[in-house]
PDB file of N, CA and C in Angstrom:
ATOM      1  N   UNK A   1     -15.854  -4.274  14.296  1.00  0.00           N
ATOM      2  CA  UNK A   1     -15.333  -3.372  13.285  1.00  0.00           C
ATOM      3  C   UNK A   1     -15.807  -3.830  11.900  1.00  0.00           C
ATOM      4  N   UNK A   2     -16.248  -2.708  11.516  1.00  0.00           N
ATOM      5  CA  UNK A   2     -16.686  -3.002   9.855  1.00  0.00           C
ATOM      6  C   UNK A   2     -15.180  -3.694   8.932  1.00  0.00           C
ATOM      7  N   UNK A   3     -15.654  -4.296   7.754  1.00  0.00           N
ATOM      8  CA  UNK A   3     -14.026  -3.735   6.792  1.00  0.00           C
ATOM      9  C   UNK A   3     -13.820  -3.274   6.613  1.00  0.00           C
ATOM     10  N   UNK A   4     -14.519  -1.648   6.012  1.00  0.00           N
ATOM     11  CA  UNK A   4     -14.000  -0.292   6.262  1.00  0.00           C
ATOM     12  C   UNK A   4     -12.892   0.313   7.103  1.00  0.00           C
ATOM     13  N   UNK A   5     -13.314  -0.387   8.402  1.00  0.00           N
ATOM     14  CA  UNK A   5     -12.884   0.698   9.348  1.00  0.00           C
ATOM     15  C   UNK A   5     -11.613  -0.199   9.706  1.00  0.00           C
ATOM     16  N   UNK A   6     -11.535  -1.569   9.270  1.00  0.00           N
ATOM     17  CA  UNK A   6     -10.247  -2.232   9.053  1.00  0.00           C
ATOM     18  C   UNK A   6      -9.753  -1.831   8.344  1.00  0.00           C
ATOM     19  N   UNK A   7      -9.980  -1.733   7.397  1.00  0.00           N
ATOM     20  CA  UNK A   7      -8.769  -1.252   6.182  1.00  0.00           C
ATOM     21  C   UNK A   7      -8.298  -0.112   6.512  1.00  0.00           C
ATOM     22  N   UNK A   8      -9.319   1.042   7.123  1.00  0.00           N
ATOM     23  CA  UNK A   8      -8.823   2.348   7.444  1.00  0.00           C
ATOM     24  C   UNK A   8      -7.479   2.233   8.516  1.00  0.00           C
ATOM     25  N   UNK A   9      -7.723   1.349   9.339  1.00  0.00           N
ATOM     26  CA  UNK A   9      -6.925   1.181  10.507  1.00  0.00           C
ATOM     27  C   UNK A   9      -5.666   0.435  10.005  1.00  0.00           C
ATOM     28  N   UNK A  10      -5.555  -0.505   9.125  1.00  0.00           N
ATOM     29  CA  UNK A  10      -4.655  -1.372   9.018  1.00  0.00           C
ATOM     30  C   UNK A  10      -3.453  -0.409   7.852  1.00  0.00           C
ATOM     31  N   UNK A  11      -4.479   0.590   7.310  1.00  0.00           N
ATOM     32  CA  UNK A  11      -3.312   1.739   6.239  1.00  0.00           C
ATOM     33  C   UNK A  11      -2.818   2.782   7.413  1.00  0.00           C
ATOM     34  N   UNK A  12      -2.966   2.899   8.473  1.00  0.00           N
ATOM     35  CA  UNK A  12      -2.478   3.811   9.414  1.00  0.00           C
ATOM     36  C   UNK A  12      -1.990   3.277   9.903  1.00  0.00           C
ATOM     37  N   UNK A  13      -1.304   1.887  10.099  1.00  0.00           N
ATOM     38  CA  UNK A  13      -0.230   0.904  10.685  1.00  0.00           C
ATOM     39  C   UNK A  13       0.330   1.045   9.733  1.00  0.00           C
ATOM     40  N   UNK A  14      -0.039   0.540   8.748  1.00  0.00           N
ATOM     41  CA  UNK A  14       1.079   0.694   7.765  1.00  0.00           C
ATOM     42  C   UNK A  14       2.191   2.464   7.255  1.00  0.00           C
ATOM     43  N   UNK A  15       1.088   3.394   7.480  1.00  0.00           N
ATOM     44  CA  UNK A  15       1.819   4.989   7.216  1.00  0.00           C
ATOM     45  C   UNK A  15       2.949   4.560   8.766  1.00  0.00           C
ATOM     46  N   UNK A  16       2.729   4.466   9.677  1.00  0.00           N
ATOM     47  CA  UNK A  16       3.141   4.555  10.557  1.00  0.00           C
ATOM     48  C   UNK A  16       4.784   3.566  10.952  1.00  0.00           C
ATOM     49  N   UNK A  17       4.519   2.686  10.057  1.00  0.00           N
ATOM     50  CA  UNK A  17       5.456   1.733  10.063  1.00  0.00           C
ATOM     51  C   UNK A  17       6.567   2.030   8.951  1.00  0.00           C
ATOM     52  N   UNK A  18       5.939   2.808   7.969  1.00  0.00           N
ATOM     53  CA  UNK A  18       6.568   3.526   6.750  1.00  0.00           C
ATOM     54  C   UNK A  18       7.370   4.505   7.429  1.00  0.00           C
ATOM     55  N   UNK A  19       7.103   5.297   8.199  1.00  0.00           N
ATOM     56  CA  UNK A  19       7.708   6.119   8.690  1.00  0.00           C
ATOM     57  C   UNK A  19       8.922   5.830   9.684  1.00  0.00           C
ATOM     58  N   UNK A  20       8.539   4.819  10.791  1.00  0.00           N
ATOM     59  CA  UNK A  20       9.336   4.646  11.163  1.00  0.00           C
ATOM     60  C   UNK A  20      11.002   3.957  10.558  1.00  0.00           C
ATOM     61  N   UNK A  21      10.682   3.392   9.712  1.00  0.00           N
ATOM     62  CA  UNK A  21      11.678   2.787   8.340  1.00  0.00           C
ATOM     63  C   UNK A  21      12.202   4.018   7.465  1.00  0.00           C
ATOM     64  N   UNK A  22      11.696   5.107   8.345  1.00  0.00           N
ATOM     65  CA  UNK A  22      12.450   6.335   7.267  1.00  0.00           C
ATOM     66  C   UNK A  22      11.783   7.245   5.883  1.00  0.00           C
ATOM     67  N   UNK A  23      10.638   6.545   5.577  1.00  0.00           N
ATOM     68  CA  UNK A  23       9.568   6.982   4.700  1.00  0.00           C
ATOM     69  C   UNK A  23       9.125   8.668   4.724  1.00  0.00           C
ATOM     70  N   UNK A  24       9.067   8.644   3.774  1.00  0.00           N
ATOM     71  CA  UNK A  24       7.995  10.315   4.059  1.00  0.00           C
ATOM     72  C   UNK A  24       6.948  10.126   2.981  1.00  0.00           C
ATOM     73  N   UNK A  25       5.695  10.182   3.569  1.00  0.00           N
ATOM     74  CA  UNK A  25       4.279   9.969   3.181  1.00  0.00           C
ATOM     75  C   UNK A  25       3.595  11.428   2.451  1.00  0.00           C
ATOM     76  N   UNK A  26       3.748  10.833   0.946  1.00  0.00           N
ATOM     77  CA  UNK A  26       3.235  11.926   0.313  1.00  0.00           C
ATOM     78  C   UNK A  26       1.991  12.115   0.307  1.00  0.00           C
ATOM     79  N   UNK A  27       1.177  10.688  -0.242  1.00  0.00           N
ATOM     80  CA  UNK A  27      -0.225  10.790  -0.513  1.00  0.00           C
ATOM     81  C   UNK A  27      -0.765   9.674   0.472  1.00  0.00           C
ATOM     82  N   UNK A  28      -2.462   9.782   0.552  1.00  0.00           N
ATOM     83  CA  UNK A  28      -2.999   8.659   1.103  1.00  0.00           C
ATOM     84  C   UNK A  28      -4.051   8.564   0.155  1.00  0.00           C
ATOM     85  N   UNK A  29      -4.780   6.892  -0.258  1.00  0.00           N
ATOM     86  CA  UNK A  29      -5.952   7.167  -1.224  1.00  0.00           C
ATOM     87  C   UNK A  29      -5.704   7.813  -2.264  1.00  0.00           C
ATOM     88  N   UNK A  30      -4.491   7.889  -3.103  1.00  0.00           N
ATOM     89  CA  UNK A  30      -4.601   8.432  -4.375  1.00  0.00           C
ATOM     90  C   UNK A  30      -5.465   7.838  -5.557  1.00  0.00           C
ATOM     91  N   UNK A  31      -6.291   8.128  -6.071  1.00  0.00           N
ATOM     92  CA  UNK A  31      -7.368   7.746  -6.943  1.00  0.00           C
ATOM     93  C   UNK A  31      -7.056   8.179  -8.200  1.00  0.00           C
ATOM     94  N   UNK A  32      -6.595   7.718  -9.470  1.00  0.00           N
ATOM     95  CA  UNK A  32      -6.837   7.783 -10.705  1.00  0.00           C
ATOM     96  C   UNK A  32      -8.381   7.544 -11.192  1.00  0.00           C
ATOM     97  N   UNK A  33      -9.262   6.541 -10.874  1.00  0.00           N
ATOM     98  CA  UNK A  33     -10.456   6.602 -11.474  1.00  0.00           C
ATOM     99  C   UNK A  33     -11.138   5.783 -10.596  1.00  0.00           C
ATOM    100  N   UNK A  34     -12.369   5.446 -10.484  1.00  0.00           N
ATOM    101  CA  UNK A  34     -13.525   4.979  -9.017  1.00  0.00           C
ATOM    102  C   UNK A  34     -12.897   3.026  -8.990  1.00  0.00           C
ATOM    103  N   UNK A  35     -12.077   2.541  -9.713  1.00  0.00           N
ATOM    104  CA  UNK A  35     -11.689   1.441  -9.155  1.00  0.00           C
ATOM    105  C   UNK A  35     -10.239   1.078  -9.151  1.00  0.00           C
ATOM    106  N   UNK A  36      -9.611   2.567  -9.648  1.00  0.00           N
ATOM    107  CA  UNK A  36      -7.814   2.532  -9.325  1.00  0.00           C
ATOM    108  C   UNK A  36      -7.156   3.557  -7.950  1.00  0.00           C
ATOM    109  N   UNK A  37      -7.335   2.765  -7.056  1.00  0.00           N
ATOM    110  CA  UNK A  37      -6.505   3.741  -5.998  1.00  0.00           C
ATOM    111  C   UNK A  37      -5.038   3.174  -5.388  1.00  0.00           C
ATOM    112  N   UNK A  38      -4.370   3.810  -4.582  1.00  0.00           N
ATOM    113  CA  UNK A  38      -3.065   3.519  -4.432  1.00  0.00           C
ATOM    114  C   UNK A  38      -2.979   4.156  -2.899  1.00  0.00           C
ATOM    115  N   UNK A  39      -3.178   2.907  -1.823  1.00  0.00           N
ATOM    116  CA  UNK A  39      -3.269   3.659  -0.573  1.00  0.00           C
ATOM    117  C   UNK A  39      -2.433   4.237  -0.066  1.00  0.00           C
ATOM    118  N   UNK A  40      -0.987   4.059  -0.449  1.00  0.00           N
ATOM    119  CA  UNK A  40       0.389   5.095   0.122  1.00  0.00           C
ATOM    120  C   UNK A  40       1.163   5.155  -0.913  1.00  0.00           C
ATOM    121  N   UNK A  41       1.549   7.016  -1.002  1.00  0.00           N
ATOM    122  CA  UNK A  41       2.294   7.041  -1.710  1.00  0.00           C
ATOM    123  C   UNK A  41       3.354   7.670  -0.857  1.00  0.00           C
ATOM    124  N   UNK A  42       4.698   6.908  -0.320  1.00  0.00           N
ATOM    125  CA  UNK A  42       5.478   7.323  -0.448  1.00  0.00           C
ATOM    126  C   UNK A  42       7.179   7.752  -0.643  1.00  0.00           C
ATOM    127  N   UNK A  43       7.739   8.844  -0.160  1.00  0.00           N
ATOM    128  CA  UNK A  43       9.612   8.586  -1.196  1.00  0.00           C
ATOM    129  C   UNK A  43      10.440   8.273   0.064  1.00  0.00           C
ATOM    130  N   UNK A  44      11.324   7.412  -0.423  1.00  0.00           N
ATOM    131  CA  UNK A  44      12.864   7.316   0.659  1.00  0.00           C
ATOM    132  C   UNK A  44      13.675   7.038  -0.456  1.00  0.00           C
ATOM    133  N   UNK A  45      14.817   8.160  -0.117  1.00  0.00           N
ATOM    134  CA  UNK A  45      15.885   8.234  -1.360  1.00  0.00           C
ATOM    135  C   UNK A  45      15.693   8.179  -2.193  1.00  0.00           C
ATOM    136  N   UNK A  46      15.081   9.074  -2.437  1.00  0.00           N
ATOM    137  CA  UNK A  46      13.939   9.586  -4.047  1.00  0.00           C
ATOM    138  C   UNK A  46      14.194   8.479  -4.985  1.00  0.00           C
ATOM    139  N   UNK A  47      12.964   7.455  -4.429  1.00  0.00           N
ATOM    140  CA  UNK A  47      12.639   6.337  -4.741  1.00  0.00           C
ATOM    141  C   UNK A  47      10.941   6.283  -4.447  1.00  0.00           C
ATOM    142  N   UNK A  48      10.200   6.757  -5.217  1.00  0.00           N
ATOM    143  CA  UNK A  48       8.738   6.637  -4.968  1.00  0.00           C
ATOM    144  C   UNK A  48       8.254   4.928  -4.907  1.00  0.00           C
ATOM    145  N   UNK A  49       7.598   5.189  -3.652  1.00  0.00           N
ATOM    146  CA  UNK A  49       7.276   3.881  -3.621  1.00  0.00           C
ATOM    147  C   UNK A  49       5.085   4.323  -3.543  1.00  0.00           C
ATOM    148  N   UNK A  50       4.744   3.149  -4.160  1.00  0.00           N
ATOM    149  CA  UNK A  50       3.348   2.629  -4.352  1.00  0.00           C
ATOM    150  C   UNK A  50       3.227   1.556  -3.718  1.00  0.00           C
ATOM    151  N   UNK A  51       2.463   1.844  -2.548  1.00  0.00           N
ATOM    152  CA  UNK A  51       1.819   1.080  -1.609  1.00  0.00           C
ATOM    153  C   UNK A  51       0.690   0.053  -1.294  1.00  0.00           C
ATOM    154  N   UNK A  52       0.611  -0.966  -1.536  1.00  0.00           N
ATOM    155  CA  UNK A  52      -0.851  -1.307  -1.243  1.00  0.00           C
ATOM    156  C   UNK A  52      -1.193  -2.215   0.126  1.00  0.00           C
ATOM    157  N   UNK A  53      -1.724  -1.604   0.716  1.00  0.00           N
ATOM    158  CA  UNK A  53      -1.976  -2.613   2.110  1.00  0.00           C
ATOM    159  C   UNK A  53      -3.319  -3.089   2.204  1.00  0.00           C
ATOM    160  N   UNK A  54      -3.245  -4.549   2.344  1.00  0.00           N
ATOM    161  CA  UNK A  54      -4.277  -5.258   2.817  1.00  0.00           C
ATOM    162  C   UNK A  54      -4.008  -5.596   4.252  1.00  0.00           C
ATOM    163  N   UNK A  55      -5.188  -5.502   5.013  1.00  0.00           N
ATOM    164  CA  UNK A  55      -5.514  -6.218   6.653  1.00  0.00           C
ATOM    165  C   UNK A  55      -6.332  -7.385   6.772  1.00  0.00           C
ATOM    166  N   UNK A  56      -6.240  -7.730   7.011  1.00  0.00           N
ATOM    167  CA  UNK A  56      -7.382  -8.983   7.747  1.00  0.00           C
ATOM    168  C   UNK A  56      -7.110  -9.183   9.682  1.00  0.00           C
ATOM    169  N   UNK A  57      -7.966  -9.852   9.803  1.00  0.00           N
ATOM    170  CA  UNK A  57      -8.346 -10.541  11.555  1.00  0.00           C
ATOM    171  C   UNK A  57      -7.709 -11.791  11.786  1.00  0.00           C
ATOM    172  N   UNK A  58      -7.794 -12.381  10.399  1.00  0.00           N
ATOM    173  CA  UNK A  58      -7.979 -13.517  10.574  1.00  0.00           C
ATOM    174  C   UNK A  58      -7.210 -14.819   8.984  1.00  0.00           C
ATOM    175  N   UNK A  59      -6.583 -15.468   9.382  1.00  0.00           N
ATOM    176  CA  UNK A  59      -6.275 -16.214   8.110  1.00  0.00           C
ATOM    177  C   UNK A  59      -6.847 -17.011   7.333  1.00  0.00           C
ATOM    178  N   UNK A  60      -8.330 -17.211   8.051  1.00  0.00           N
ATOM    179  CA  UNK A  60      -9.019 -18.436   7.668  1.00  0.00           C
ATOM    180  C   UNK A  60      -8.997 -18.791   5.437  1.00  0.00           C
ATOM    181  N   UNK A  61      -9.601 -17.153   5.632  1.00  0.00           N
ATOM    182  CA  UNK A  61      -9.988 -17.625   4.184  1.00  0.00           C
ATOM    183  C   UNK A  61      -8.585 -17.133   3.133  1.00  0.00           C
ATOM    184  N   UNK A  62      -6.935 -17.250   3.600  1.00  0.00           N
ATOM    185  CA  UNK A  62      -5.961 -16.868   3.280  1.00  0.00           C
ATOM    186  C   UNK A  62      -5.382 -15.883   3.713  1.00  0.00           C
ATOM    187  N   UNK A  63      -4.033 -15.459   3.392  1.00  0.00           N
ATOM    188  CA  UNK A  63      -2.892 -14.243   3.743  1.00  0.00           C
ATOM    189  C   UNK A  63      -3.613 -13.245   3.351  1.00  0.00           C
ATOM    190  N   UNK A  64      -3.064 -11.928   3.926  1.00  0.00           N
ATOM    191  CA  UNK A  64      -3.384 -10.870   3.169  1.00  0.00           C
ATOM    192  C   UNK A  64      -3.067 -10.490   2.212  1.00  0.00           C
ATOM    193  N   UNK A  65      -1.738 -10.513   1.726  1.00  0.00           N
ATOM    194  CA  UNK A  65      -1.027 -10.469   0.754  1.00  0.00           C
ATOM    195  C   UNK A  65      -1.579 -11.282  -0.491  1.00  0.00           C
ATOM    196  N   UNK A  66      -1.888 -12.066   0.017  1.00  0.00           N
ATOM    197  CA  UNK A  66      -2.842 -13.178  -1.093  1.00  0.00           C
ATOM    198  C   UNK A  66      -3.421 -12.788  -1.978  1.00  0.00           C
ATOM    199  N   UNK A  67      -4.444 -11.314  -1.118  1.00  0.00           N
ATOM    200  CA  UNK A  67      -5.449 -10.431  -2.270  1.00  0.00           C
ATOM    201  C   UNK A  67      -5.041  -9.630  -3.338  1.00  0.00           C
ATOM    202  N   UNK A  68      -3.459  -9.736  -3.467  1.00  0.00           N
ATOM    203  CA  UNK A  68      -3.261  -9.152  -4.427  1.00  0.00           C
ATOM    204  C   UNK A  68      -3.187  -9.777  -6.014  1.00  0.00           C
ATOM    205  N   UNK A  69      -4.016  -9.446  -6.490  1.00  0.00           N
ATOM    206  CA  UNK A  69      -4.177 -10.103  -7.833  1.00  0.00           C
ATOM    207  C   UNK A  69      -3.192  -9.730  -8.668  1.00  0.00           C
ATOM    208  N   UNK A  70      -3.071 -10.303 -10.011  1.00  0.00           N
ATOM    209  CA  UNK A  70      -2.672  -9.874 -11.051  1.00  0.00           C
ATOM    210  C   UNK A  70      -3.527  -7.931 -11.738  1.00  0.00           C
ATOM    211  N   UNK A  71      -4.907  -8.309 -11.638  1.00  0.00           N
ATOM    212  CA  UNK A  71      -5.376  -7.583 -11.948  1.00  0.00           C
ATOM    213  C   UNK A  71      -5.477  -6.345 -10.981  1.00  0.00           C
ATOM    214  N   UNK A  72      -5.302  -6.512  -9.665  1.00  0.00           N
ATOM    215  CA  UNK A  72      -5.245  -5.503  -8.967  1.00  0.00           C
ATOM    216  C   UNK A  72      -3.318  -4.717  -9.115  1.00  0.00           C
ATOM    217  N   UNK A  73      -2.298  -5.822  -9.363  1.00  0.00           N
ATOM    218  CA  UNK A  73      -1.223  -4.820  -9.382  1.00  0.00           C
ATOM    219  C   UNK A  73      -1.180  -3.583 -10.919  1.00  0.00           C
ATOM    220  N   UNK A  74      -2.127  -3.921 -11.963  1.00  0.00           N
ATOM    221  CA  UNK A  74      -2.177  -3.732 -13.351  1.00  0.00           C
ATOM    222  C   UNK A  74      -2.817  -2.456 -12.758  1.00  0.00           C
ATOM    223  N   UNK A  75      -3.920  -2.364 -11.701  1.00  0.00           N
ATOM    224  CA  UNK A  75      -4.802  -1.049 -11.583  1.00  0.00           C
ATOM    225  C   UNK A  75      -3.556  -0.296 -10.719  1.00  0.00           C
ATOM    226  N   UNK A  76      -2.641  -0.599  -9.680  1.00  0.00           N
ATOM    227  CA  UNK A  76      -1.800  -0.143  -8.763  1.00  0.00           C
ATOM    228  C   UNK A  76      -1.033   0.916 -10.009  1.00  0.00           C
ATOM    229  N   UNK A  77      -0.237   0.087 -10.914  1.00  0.00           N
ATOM    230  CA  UNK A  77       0.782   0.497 -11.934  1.00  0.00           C
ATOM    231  C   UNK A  77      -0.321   1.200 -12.579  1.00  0.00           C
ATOM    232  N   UNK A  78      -1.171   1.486 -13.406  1.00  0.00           N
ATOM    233  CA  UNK A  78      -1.769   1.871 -14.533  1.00  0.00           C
ATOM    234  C   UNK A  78      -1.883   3.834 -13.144  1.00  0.00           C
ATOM    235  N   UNK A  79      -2.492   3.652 -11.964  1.00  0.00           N
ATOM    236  CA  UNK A  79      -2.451   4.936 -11.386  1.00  0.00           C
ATOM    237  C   UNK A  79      -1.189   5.120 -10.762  1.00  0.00           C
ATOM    238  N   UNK A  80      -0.326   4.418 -10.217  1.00  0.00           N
ATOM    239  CA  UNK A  80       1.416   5.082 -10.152  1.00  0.00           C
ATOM    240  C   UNK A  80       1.722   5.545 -11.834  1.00  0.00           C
ATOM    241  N   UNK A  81       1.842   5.359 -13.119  1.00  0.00           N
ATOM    242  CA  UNK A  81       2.038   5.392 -14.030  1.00  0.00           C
ATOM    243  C   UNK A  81       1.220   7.681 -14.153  1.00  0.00           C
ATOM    244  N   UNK A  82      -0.101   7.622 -13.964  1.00  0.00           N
ATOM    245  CA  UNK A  82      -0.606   8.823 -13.760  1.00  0.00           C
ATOM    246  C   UNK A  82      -0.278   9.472 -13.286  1.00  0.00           C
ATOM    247  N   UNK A  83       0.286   9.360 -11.767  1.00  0.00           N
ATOM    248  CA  UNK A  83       0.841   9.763 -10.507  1.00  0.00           C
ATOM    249  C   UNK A  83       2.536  10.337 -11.163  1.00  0.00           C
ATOM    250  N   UNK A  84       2.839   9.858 -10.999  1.00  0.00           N
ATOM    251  CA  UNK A  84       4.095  10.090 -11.841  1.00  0.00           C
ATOM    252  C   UNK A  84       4.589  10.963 -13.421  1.00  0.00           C
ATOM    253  N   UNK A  85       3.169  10.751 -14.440  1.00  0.00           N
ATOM    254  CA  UNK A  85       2.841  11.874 -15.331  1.00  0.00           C
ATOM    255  C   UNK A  85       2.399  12.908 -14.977  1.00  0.00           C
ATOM    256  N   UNK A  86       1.698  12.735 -13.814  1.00  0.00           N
ATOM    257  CA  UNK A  86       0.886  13.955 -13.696  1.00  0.00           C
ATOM    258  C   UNK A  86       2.203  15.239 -12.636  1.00  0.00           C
ATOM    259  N   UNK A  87       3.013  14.510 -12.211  1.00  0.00           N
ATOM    260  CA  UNK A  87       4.401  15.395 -11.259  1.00  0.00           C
ATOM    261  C   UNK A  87       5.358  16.128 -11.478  1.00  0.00           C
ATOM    262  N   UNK A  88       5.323  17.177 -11.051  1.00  0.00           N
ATOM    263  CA  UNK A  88       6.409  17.897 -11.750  1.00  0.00           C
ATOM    264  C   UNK A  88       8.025  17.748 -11.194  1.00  0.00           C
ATOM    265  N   UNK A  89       8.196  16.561 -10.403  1.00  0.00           N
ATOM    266  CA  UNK A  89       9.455  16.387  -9.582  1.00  0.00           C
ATOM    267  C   UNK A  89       9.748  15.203 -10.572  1.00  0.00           C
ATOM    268  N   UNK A  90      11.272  14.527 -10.178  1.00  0.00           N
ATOM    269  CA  UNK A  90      12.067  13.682 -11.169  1.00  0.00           C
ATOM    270  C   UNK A  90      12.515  12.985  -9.911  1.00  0.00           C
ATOM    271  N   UNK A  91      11.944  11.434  -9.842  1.00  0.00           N
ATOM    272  CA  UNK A  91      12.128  10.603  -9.242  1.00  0.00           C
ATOM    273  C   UNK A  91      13.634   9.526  -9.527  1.00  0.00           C
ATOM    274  N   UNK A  92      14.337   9.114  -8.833  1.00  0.00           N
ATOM    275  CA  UNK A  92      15.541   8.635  -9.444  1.00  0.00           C
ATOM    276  C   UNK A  92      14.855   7.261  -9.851  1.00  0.00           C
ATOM    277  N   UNK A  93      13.353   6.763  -8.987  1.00  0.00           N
ATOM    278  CA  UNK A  93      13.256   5.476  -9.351  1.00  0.00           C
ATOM    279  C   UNK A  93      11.834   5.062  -8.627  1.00  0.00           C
ATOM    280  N   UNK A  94      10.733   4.256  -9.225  1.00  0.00           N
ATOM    281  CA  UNK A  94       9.968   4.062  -8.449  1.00  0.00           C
ATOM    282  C   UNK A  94       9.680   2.412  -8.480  1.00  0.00           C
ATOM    283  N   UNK A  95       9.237   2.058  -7.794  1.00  0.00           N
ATOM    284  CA  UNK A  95       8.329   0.708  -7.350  1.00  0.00           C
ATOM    285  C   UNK A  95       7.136   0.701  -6.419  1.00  0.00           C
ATOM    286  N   UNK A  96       6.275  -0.854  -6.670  1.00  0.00           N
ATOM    287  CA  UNK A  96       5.268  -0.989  -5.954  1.00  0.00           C
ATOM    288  C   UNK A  96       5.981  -1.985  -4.830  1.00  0.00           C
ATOM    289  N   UNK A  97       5.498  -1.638  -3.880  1.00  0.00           N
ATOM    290  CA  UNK A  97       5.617  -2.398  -2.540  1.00  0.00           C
ATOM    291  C   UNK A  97       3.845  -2.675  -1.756  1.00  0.00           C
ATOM    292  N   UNK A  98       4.070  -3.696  -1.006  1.00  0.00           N
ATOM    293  CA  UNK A  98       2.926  -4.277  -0.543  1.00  0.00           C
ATOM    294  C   UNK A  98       3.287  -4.604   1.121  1.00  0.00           C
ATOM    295  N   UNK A  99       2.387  -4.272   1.994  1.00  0.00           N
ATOM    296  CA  UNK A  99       2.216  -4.378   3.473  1.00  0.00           C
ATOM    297  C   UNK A  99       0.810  -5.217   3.599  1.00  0.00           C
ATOM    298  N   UNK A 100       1.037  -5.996   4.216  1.00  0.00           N
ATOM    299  CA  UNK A 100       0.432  -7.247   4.761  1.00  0.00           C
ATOM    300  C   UNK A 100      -0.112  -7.434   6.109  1.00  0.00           C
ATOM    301  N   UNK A 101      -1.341  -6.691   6.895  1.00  0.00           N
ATOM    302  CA  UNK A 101      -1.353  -6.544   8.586  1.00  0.00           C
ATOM    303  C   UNK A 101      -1.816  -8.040   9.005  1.00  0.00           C
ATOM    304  N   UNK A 102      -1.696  -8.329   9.689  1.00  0.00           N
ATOM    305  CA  UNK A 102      -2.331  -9.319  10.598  1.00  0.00           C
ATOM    306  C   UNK A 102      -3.285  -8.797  11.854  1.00  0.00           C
ATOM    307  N   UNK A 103      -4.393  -8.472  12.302  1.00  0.00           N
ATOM    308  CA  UNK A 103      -5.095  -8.106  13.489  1.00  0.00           C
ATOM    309  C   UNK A 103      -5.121  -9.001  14.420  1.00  0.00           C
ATOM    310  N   UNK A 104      -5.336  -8.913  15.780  1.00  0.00           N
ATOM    311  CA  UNK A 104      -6.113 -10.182  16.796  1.00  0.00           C
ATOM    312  C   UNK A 104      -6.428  -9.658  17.949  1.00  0.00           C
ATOM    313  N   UNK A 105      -8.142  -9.128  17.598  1.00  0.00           N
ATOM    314  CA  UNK A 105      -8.509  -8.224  18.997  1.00  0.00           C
ATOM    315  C   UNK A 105      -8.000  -6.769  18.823  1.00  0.00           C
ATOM    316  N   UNK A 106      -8.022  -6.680  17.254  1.00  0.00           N
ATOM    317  CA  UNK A 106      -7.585  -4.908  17.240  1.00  0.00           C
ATOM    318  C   UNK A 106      -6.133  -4.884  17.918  1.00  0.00           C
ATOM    319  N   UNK A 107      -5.131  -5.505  18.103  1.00  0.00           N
ATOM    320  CA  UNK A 107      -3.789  -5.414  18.016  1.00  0.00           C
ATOM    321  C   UNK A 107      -2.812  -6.059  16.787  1.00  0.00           C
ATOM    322  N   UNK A 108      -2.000  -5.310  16.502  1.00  0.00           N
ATOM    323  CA  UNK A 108      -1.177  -5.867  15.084  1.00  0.00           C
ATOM    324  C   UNK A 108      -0.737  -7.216  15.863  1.00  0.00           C
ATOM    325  N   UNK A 109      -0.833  -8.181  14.779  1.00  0.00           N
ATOM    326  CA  UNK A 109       0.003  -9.586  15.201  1.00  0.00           C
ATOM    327  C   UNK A 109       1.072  -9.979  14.538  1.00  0.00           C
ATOM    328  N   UNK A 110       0.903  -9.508  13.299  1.00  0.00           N
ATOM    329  CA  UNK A 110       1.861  -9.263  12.474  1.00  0.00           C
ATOM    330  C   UNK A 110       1.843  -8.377  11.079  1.00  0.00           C
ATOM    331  N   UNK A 111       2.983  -8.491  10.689  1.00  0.00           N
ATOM    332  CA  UNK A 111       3.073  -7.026   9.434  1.00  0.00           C
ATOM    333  C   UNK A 111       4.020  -7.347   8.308  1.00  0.00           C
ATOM    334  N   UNK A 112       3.517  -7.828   7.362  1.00  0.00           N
ATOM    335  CA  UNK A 112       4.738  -8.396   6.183  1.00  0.00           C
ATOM    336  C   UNK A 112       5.014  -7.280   5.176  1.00  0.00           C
ATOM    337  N   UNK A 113       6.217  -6.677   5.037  1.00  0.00           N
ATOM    338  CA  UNK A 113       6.559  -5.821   3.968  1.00  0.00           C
ATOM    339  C   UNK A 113       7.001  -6.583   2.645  1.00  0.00           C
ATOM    340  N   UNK A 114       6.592  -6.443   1.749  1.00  0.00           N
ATOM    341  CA  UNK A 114       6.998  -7.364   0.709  1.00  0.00           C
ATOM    342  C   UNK A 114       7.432  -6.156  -0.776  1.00  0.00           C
ATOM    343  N   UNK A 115       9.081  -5.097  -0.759  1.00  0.00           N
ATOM    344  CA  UNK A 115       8.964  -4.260  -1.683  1.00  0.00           C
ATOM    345  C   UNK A 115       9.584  -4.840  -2.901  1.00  0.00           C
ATOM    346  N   UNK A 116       9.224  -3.620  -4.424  1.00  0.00           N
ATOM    347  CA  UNK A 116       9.369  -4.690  -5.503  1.00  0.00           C
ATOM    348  C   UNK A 116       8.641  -5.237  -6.048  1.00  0.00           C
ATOM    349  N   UNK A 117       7.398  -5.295  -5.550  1.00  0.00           N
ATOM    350  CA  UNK A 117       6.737  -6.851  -6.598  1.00  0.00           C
ATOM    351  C   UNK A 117       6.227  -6.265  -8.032  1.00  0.00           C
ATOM    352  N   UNK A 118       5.998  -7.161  -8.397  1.00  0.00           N
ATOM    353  CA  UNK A 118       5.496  -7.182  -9.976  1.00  0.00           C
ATOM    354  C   UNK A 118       4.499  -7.651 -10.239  1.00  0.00           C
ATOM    355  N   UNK A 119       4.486  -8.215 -11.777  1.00  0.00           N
ATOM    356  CA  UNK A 119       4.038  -8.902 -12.149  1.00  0.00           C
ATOM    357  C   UNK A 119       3.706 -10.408 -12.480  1.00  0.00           C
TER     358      UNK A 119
END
């Protein structure tokens, strides 16, 4: 499997896991500009949540969660921030949340939800 086709796979564990937790999946790939996207957008108890999931195979070169930079939550917020101007609905509240896959042999090994984070 390419990383492509990981990442593709590891955000469809994650919609899927969203859902089962009660989620309803508004957007996928929402793009503000060619290096701000936001792979799930979505509400439970009109509470918009901003998603970002990283996958990996493997831990060698760190967690998944790991990849989230400073500078990558600044691009997350700067297009939830758009996402949210650009809507004509009234959210009671939003946050970024982060999903974490683990692969081994193309089966989930594990899955860290981590909602809330910041800065």
């Amino acid at each position: 499997m390419t990383n492509k086709t990981i990442g593709k796979y590891g955000e469809e564990i994650a919609q899927n896991f969203l859902i089962k937790k009660g989620y309803k999946i508004l957007e996928t790939n929402y793009r503000y500009s060619k290096i701000a996207e936001i792979d799930i957008i979505a509400l439970k108890s009109n509470i918009l949540h901003f998603v970002e999931v990283k996958t990996r195979t493997q831990e060698y070169f760190g967690k998944a969660l790991e990849a989230i930079t400073p500078a990558k939550l600044n691009q997350i917020y700067s297009c939830a921030m758009k996402y949210i101007n650009s809507s004509n609905k009234a959210y009671k509240a939003y946050q970024i949340d982060a999903i974490g896959i683990l692969l081994e042999k193309n089966e989930i090994k594990k899955i860290d939800f981590i909602e809330n984070i910041s800065l």
